[in-house]
Protein backbone atom coordinates (compact mmCIF):
# COMPACT_ATOMS: atom_id res chain seq x y z
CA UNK A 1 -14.53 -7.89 6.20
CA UNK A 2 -16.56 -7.93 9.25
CA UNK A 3 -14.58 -5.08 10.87
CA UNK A 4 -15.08 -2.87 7.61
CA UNK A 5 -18.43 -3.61 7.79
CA UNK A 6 -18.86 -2.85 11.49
CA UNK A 7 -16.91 0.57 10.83
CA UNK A 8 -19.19 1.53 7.83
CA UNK A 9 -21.88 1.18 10.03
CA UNK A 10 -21.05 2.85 12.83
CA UNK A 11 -19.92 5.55 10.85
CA UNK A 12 -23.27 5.62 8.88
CA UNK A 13 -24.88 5.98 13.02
CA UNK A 14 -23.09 8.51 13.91
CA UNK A 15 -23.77 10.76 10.32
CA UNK A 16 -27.13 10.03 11.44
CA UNK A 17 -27.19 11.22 15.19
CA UNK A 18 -25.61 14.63 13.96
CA UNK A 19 -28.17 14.65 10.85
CA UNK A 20 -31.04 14.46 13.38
CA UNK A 21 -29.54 16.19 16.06
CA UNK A 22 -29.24 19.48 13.47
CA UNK A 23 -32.60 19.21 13.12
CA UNK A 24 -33.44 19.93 16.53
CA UNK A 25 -30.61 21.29 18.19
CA UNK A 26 -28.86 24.83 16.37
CA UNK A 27 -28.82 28.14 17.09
CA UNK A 28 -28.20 30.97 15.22
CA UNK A 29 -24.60 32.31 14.64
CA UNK A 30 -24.17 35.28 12.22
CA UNK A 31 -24.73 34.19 9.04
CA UNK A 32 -23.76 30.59 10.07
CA UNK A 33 -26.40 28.12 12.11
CA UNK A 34 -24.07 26.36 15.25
CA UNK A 35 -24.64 22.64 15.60
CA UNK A 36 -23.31 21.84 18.69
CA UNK A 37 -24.54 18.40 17.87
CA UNK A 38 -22.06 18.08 15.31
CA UNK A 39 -19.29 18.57 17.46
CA UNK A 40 -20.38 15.90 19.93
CA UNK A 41 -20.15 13.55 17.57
CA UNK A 42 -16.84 14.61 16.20
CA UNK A 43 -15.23 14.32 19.44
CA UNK A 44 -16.76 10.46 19.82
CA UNK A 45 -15.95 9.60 16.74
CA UNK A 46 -12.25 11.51 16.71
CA UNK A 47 -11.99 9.16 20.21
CA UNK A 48 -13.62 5.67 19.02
CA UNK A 49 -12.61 5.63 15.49
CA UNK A 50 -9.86 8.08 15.11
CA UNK A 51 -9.16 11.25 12.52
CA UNK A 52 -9.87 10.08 9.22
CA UNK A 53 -13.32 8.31 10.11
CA UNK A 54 -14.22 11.67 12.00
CA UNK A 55 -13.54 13.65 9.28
CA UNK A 56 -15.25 11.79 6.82
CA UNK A 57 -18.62 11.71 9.29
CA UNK A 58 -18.03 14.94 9.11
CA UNK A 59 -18.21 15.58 5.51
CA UNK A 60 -20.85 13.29 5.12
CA UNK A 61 -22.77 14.92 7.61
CA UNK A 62 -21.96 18.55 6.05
CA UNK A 63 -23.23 17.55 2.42
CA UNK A 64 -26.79 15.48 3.51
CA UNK A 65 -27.45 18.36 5.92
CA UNK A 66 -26.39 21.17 2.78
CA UNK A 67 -28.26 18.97 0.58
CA UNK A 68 -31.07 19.03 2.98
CA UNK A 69 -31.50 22.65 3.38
CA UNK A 70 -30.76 22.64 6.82
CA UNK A 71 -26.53 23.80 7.17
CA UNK A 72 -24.63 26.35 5.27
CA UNK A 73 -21.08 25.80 3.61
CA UNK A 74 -19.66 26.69 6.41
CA UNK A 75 -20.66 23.23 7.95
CA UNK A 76 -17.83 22.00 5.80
CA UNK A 77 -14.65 23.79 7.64
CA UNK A 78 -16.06 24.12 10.42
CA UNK A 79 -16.57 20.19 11.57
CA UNK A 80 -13.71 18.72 8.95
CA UNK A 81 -10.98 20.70 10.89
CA UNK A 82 -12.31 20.01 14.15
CA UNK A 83 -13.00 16.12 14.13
CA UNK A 84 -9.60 16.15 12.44
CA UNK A 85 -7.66 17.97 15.29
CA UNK A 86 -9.61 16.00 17.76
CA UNK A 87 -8.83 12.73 16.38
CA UNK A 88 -4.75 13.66 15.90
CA UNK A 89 -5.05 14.99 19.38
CA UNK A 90 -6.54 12.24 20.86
CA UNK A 91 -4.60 9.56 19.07
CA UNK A 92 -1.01 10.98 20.28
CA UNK A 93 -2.27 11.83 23.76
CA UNK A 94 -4.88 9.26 24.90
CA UNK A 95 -6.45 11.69 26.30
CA UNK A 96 -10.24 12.63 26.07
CA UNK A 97 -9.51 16.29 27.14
CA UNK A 98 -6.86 16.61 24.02
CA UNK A 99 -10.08 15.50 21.89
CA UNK A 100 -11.96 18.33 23.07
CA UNK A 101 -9.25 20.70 23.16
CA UNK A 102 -8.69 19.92 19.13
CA UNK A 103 -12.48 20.05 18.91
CA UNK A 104 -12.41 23.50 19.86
CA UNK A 105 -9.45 24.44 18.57
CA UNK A 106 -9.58 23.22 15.28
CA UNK A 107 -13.34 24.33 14.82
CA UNK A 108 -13.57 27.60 17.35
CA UNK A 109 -10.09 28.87 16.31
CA UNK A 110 -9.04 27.66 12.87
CA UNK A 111 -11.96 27.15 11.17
CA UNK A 112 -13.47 30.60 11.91
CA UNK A 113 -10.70 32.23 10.70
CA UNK A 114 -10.92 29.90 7.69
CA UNK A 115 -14.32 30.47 7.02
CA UNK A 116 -14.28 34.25 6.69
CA UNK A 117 -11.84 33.92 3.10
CA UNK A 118 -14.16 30.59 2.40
CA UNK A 119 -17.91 32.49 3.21
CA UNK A 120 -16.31 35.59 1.02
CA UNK A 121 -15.79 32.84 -1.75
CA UNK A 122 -18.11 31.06 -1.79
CA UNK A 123 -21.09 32.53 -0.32
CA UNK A 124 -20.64 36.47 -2.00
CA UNK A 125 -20.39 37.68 1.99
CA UNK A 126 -17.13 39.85 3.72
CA UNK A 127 -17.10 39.87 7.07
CA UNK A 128 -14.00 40.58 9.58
CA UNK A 129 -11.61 38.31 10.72
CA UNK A 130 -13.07 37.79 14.14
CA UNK A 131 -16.90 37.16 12.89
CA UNK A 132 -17.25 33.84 13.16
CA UNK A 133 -15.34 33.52 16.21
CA UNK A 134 -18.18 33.58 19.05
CA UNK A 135 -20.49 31.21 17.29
CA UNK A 136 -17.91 28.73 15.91
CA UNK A 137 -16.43 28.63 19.77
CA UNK A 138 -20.10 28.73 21.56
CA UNK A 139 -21.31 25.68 19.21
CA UNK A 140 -17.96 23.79 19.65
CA UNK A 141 -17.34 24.10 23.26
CA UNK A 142 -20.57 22.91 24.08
CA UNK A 143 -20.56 20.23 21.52
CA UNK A 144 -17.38 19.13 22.77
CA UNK A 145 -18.57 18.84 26.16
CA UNK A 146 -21.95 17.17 25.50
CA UNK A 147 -19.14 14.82 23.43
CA UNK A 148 -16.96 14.05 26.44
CA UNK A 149 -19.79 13.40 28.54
CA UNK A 150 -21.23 10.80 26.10
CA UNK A 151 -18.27 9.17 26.15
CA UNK A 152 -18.03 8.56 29.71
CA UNK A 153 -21.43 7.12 29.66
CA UNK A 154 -20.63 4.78 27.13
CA UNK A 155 -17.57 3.41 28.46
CA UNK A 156 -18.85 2.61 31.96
CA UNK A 157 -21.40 0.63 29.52
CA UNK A 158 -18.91 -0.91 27.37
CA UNK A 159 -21.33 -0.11 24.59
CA UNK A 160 -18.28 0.33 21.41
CA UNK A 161 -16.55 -2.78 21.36
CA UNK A 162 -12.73 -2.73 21.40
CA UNK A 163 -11.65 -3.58 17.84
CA UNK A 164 -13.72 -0.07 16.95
CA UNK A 165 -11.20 2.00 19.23
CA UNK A 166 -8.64 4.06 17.64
């Protein structure tokens, strides 16, 4: 119980960091705001907790932001995908690189090419295939760096204990 406990918890952090970090750290991208903080915190938590907890930060994170007035829908997609690629990626590999390549892939790549059909659905817009493209790769590289570099830091601290690895 202690371990699910510990999890919840560290997933309920890490929904926060991104919460607060969208407050003072986007940009615009289109129609879309980037949160680069987002993606930071995908790759962490894709690396110390694995997929599923990622994506579910991620969702989390999309709705209380939505609900919040301060994402669009397109915060949905775009970090779901990406903390899920980056925590499959990471979990085969080992490898913090394969986190951020998933990062970017899955959100940069696949998710702005989902979210034109999705924002045209949802959202009453119709944009070309390669709209979202620049912002959704801008916001996810750098998140994705920003990620990686966290997690250096943190492991030459020994900050996540190991039962929380994935």
């Amino acid at each position: 119980m202690n371990n699910r406990t510990r999890l919840l918890t560290t997933m309920a952090v890490f929904v926060s960091i991104a919460i607060i970090g969208s407050t003072y750290l986007w940009f615009p991208a289109g129609i879309a705001k980037a949160f680069p903080v987002q993606h930071a915190v995908n790759v962490m938590a894709a690396v110390i907790l694995g997929p599923i907890p990622a994506v579910i930060i991620a969702f989390v994170t999309g709705l209380i932001r939505n609900l919040l007035g301060l994402g669009s829908l397109l915060a949905f997609p775009g970090g779901m995908i990406g903390a899920l690629l980056a925590g499959y990626l990471y979990r085969f590999t080992k490898k913090k690189t394969m986190a951020v390549t998933g990062e970017i892939i899955g959100t940069g790549v696949i998710a702005s090419l989902l979210a034109v059909p999705y924002a045209n659905l949802l959202m009453d817009t119709s944009y070309g295939a390669l709209f979202f493209v620049p912002g959704f790769l801008v916001s996810s590289v750098t998140g994705a760096l920003i990620g990686v570099f966290v997690l250096s830091r943190i492991e030459r601290t020994q900050l996540v204990p190991k039962e929380l690895r994935s």
